[in-house]
N, C-alpha and C. Protein backbone atom coordinates (compact mmCIF):
# COMPACT_ATOMS: atom_id res chain seq x y z
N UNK A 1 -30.50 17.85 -29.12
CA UNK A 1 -29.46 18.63 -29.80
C UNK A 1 -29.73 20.10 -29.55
N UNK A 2 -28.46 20.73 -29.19
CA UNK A 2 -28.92 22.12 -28.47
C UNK A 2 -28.24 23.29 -30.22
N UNK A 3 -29.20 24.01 -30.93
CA UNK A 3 -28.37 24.68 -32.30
C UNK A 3 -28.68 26.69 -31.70
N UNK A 4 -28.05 26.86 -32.26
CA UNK A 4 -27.94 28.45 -32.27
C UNK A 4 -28.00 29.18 -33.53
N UNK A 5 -28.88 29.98 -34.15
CA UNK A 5 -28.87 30.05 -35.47
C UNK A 5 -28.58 31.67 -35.16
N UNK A 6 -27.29 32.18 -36.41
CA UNK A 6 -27.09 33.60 -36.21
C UNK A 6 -27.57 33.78 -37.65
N UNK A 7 -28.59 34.90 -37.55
CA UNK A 7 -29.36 35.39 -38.64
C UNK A 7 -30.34 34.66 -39.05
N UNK A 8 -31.32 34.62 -37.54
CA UNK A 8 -32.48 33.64 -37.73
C UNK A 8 -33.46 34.04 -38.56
N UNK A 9 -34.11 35.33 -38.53
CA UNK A 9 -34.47 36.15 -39.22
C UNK A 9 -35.39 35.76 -41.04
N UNK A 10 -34.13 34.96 -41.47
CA UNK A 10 -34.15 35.10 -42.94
C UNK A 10 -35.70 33.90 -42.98
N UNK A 11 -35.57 33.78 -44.72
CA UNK A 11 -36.95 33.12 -44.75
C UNK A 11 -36.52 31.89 -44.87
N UNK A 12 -35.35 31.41 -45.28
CA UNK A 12 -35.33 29.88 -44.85
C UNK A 12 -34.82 29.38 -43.49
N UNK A 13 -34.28 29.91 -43.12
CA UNK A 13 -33.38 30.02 -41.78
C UNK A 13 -34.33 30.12 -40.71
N UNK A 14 -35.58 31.10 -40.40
CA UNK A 14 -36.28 31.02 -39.47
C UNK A 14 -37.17 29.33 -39.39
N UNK A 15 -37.52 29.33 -41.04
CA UNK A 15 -38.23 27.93 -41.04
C UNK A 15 -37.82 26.77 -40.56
N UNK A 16 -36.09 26.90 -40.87
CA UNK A 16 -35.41 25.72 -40.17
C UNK A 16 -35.43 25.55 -38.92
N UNK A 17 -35.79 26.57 -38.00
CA UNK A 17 -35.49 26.84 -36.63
C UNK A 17 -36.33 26.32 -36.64
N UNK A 18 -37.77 26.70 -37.04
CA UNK A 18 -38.96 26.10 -36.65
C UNK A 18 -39.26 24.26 -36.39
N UNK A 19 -38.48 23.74 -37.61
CA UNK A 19 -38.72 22.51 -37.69
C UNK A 19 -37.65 21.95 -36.67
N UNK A 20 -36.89 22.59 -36.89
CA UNK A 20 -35.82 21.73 -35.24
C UNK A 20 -36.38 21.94 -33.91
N UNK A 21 -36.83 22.91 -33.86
CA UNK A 21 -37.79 22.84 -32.86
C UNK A 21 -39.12 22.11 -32.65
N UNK A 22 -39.33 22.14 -33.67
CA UNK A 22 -40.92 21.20 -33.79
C UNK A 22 -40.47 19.70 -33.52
N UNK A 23 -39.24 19.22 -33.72
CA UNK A 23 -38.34 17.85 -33.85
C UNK A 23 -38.09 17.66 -32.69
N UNK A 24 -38.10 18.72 -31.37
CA UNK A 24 -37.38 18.80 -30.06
C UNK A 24 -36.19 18.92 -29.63
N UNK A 25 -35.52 19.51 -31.02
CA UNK A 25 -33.90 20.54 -30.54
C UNK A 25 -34.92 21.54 -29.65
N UNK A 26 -33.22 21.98 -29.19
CA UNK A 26 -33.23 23.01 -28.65
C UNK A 26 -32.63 23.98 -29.17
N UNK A 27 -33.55 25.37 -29.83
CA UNK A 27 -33.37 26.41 -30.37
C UNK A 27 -32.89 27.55 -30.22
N UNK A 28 -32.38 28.45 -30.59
CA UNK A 28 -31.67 29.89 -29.98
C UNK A 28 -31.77 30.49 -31.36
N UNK A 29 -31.43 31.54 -31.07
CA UNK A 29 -31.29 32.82 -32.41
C UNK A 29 -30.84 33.90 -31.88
N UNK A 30 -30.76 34.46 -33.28
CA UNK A 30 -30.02 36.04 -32.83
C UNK A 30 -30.12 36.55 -34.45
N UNK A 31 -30.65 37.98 -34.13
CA UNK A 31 -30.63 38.81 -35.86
C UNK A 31 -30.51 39.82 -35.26
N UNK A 32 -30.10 41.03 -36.43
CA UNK A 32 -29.86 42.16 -36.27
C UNK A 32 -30.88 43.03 -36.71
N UNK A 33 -31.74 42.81 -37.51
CA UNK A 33 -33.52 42.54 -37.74
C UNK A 33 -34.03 41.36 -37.97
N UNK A 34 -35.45 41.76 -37.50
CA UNK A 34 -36.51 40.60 -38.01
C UNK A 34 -37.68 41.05 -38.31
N UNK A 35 -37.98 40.82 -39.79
CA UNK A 35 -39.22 41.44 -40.51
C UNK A 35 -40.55 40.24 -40.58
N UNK A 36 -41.62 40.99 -40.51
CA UNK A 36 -42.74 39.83 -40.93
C UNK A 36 -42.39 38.66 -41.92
N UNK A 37 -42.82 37.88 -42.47
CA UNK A 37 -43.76 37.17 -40.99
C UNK A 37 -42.75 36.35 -40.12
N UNK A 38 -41.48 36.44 -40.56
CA UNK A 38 -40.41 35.68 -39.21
C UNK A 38 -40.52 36.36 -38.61
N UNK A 39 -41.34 37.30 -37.63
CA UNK A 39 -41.15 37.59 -36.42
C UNK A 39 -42.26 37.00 -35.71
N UNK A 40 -43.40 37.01 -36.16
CA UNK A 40 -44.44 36.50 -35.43
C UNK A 40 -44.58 34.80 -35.39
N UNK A 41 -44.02 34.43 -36.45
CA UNK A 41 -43.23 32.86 -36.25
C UNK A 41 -43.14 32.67 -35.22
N UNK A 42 -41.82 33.53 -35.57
CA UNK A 42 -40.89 33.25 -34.34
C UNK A 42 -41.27 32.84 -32.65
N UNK A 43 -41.48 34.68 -32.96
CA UNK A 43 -42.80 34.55 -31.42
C UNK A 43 -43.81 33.72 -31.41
N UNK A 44 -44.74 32.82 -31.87
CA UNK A 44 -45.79 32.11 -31.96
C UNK A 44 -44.93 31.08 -30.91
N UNK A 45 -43.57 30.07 -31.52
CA UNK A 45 -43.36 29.63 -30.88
C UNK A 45 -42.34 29.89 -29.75
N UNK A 46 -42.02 30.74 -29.33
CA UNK A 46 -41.14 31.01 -28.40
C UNK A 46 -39.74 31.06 -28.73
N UNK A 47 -39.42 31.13 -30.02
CA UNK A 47 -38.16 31.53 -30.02
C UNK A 47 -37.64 33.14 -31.21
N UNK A 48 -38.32 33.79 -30.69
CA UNK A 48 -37.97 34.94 -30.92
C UNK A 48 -37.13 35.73 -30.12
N UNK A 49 -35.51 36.22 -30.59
CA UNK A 49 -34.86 36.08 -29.75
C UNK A 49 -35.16 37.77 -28.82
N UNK A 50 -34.73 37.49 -27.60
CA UNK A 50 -35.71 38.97 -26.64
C UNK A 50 -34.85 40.26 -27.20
N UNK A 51 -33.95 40.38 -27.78
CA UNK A 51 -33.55 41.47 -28.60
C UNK A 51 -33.29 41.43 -29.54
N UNK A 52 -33.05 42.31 -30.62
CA UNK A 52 -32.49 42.43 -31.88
C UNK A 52 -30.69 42.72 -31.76
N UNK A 53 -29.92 42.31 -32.32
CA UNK A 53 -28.81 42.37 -32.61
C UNK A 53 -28.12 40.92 -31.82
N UNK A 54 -26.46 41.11 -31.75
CA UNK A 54 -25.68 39.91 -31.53
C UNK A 54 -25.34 40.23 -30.20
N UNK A 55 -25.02 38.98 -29.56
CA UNK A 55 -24.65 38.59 -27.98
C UNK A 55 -24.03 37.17 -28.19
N UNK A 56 -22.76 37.45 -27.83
CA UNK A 56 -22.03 36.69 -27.51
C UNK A 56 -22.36 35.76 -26.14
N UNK A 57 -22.84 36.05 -25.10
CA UNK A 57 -22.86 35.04 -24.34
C UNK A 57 -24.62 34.12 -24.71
N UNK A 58 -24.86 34.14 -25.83
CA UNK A 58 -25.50 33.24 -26.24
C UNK A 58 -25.03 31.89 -26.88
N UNK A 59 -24.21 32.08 -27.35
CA UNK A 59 -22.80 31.42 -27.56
C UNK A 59 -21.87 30.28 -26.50
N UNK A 60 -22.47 29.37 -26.17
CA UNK A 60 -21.99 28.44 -24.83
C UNK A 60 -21.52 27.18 -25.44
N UNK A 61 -20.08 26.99 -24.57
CA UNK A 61 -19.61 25.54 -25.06
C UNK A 61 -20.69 24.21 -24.88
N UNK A 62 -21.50 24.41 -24.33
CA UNK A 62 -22.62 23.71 -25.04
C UNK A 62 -23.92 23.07 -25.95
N UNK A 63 -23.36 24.47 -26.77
CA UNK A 63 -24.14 23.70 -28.27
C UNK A 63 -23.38 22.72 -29.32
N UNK A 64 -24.36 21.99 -29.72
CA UNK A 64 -23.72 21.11 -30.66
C UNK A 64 -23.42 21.77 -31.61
N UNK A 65 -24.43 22.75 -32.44
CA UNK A 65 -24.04 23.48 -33.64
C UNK A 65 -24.60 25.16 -33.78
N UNK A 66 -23.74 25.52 -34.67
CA UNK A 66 -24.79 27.07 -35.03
C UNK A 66 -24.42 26.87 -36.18
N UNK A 67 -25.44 27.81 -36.82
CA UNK A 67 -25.91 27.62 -38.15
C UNK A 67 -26.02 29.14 -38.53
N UNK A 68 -25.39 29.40 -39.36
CA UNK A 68 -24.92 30.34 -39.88
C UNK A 68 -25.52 30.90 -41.15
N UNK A 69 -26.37 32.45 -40.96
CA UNK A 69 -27.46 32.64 -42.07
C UNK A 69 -26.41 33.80 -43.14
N UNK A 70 -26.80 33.71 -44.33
CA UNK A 70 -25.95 34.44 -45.55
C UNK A 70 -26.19 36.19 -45.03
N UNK A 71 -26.48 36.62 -44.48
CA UNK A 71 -25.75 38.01 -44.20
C UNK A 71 -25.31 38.24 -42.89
N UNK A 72 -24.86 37.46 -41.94
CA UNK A 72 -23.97 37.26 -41.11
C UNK A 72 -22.71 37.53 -41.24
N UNK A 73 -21.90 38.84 -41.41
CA UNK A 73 -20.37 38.86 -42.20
C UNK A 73 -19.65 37.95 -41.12
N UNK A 74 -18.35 38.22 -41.52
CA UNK A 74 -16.88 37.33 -41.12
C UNK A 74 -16.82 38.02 -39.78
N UNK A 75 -17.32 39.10 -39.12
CA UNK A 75 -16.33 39.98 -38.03
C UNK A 75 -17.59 39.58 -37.15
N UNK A 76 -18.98 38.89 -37.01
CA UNK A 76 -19.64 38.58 -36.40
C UNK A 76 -19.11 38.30 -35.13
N UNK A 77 -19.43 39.22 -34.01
CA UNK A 77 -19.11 38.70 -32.60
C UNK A 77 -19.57 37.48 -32.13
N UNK A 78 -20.73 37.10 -32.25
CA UNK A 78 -21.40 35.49 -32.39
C UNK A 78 -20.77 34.61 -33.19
N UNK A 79 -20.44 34.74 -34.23
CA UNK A 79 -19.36 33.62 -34.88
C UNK A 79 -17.67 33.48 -34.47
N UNK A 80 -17.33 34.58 -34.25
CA UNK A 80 -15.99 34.98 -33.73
C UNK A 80 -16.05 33.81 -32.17
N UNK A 81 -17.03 34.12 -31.37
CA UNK A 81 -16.85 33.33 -29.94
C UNK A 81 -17.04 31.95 -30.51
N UNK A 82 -18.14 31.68 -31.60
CA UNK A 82 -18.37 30.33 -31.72
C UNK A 82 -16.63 29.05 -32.44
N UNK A 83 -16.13 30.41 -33.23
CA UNK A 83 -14.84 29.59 -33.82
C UNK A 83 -13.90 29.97 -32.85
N UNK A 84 -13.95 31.00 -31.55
CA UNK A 84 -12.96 30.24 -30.29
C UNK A 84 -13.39 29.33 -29.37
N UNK A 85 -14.77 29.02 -29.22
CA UNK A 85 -15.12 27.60 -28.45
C UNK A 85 -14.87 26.71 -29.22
N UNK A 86 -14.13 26.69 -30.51
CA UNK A 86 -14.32 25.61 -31.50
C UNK A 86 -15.81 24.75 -31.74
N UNK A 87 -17.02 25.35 -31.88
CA UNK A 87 -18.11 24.96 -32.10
C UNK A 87 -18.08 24.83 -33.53
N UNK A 88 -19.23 23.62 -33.63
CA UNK A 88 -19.64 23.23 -35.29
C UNK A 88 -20.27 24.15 -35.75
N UNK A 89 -19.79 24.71 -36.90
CA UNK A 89 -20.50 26.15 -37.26
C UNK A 89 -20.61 25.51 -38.79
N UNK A 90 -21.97 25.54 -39.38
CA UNK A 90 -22.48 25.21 -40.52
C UNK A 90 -23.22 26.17 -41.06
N UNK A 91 -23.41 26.23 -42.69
CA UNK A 91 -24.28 27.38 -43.40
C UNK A 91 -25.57 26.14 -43.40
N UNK A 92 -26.48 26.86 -43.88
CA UNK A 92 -27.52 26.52 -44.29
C UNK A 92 -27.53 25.20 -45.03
N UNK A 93 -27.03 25.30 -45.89
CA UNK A 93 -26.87 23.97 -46.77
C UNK A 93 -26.30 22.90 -46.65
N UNK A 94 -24.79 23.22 -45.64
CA UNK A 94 -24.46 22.23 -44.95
C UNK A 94 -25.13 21.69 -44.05
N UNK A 95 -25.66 21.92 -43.12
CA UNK A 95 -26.56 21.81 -42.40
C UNK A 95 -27.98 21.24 -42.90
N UNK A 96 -28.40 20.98 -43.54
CA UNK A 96 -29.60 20.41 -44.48
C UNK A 96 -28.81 18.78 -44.98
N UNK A 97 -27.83 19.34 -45.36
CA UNK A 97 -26.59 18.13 -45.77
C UNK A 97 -26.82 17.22 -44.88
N UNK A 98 -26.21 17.78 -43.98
CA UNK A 98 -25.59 17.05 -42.24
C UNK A 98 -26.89 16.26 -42.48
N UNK A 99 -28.14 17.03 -42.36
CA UNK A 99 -29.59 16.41 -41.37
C UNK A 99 -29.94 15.01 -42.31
N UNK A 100 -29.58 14.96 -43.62
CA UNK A 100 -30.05 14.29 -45.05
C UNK A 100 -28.80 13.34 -45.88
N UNK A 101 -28.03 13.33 -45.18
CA UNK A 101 -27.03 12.67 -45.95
C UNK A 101 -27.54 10.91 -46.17
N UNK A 102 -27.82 10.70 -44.51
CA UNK A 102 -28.29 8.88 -44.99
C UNK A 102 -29.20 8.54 -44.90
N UNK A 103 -30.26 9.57 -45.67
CA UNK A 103 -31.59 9.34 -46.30
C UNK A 103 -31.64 9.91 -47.67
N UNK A 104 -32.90 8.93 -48.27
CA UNK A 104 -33.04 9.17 -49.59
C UNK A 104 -33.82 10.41 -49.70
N UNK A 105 -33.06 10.73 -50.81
CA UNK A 105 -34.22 12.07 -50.79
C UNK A 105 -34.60 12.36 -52.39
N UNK A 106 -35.08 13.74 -52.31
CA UNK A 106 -35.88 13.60 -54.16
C UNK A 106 -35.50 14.84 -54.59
N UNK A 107 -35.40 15.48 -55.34
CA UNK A 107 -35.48 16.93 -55.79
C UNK A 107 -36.32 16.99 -57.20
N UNK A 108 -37.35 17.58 -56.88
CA UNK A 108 -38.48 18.61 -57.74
C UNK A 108 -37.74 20.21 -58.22
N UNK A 109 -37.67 19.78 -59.21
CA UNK A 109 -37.05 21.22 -60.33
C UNK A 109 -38.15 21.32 -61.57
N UNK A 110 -37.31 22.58 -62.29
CA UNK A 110 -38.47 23.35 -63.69
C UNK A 110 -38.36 24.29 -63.39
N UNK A 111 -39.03 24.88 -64.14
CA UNK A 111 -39.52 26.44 -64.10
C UNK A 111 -40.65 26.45 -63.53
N UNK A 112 -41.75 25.46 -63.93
CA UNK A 112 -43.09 25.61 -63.36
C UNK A 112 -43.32 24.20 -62.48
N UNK A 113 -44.57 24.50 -61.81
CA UNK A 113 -45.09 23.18 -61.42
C UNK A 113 -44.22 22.44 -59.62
N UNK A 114 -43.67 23.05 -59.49
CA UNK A 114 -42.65 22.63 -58.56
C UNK A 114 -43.06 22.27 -57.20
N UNK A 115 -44.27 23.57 -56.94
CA UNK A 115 -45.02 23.36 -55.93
C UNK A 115 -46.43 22.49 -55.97
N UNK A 116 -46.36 22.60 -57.02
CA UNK A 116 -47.66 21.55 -57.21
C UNK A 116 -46.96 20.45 -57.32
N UNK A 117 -46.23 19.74 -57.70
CA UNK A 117 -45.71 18.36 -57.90
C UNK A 117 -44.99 18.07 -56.21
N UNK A 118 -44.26 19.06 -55.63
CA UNK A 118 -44.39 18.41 -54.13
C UNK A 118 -45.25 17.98 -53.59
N UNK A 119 -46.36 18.95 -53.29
CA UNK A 119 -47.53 18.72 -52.42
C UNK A 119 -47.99 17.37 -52.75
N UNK A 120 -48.19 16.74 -54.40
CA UNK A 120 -48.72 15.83 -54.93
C UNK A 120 -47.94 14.65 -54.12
N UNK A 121 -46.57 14.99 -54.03
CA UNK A 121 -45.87 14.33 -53.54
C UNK A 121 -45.90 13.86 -52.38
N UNK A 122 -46.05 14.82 -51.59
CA UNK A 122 -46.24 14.70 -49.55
C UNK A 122 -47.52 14.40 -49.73
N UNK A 123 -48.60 14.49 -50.56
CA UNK A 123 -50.00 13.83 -50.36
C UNK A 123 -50.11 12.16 -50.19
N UNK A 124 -49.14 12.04 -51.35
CA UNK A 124 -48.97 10.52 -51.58
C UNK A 124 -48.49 10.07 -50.78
């Protein structure tokens, strides 16, 4: 699966990249900054994108999806080409959706304890 993430940058959004990549998508990005530690992420694994800001011909009728990060506005030249190739363009959450719909899954909430009761969790 080939994804394009505009506003890779962020702190959940870079992570996602990471794990689709770690899964063996094929990754892309594009931000208009990228602050620690998503940059050295990024770069660790090779997808730090070679400039800062948007490019449209990153944007090819051959991705399956881009994924679309919350300060990405509406006039985005990268989203603009992606909704005239008619590409699957998903936010974050949809996209988590998409990946999780026909599997079971769990949600850990509170105020406290949240991270400790995962880990307990992925230990088990």
């Amino acid at each position: 699966m080939k994804v394009h993430f505009i506003a890779v940058g962020g702190s959940a959004m870079h992570n996602l990249a990471l794990a689709l990549h770690k899964k063996g998508y094929s990754v892309s990005g594009s931000d208009d900054e990228i602050f620690e530690p998503s940059k050295s992420r990024l770069k660790k694994y090779g997808l730090l994108p070679p400039d800062e800001g948007w490019d449209i011909s990153r944007i090819t009728p051959d991705l399956d999806a881009v994924i679309l990060g919350m300060h990405a506005k509406a006039d985005n030249p990268e989203l603009l080409k992606a909704k005239e190739l008619g590409l699957k363009i998903f936010s974050y959450p949809e996209f988590l959706y998409e990946q999780s719909k026909d599997k079971k899954t769990r949600v850990i909430g509170g105020s406290h304890g949240k991270t400790t009761i995962t880990a307990m969790v992925l230990h088990v």
